[in-house]
Protein backbone atom coordinates (compact mmCIF):
# COMPACT_ATOMS: atom_id res chain seq x y z
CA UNK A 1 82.12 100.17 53.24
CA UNK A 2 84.23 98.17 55.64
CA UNK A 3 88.06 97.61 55.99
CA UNK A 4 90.72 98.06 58.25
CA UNK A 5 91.96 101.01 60.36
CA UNK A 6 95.18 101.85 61.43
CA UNK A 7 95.84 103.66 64.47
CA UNK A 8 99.37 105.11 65.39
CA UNK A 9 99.92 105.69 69.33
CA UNK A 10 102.80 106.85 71.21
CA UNK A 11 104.70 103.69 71.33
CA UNK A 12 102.66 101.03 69.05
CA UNK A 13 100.31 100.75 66.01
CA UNK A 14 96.71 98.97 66.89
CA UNK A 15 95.18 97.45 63.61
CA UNK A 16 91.73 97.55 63.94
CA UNK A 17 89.86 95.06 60.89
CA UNK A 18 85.99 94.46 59.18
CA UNK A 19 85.12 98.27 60.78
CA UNK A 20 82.65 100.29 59.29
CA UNK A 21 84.58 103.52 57.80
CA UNK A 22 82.29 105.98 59.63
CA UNK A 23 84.20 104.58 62.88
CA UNK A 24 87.52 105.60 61.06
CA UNK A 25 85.73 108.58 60.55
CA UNK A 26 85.01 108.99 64.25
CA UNK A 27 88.86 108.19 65.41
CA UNK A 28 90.30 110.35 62.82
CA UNK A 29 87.94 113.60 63.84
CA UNK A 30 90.10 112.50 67.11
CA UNK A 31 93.40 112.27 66.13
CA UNK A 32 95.25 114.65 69.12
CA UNK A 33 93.57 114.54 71.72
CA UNK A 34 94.16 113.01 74.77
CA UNK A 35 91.03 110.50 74.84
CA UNK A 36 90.33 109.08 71.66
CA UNK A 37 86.26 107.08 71.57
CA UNK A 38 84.33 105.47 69.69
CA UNK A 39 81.85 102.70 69.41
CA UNK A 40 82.78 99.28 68.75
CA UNK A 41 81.09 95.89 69.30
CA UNK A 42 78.41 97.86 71.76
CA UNK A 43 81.36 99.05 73.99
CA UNK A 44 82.90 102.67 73.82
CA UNK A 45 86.69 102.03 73.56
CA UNK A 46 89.18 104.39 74.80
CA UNK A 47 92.18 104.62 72.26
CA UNK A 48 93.92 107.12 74.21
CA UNK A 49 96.17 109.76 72.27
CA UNK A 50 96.09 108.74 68.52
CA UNK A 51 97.94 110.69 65.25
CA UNK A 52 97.56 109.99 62.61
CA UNK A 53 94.88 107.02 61.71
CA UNK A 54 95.30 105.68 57.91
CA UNK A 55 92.19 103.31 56.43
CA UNK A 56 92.68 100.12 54.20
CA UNK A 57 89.80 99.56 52.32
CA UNK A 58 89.15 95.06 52.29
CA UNK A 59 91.05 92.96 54.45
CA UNK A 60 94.74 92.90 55.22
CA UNK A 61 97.01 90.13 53.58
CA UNK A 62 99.46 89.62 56.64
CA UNK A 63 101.07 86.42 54.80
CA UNK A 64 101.69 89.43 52.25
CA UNK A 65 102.08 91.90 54.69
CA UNK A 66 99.55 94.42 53.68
């Protein structure tokens, strides 16, 4: 299943689409701590501190705005 995860940091909100969930799996197992990883595109990203991380199953509307 692939959608869209949504990451909330200290100061902004990263929108992350077409992810497998088992990667918003991976950043939510994170959620707290101070270096947040996972896989994506063959590159380990480092998210930083993340709390909480919501999923959105399909694609995001942003002419709708969700």
């Amino acid at each position: 299943m692939r959608g869209t995860a949504i990451i909330f940091q200290e100061q902004s909100i990263k929108f992350i689409e077409d992810v497998d969930h088992s990667i918003f799996e991976e950043i939510k197992d994170q959620c707290g701590c101070d270096h947040c990883n996972c896989h994506l595109e063959n590159k380990i990203i480092d998210f930083g501190t993340v709390s909480p991380v919501f999923w959105h199953e399909d694609d995001v509307d942003w002419d709708y705005g969700y």
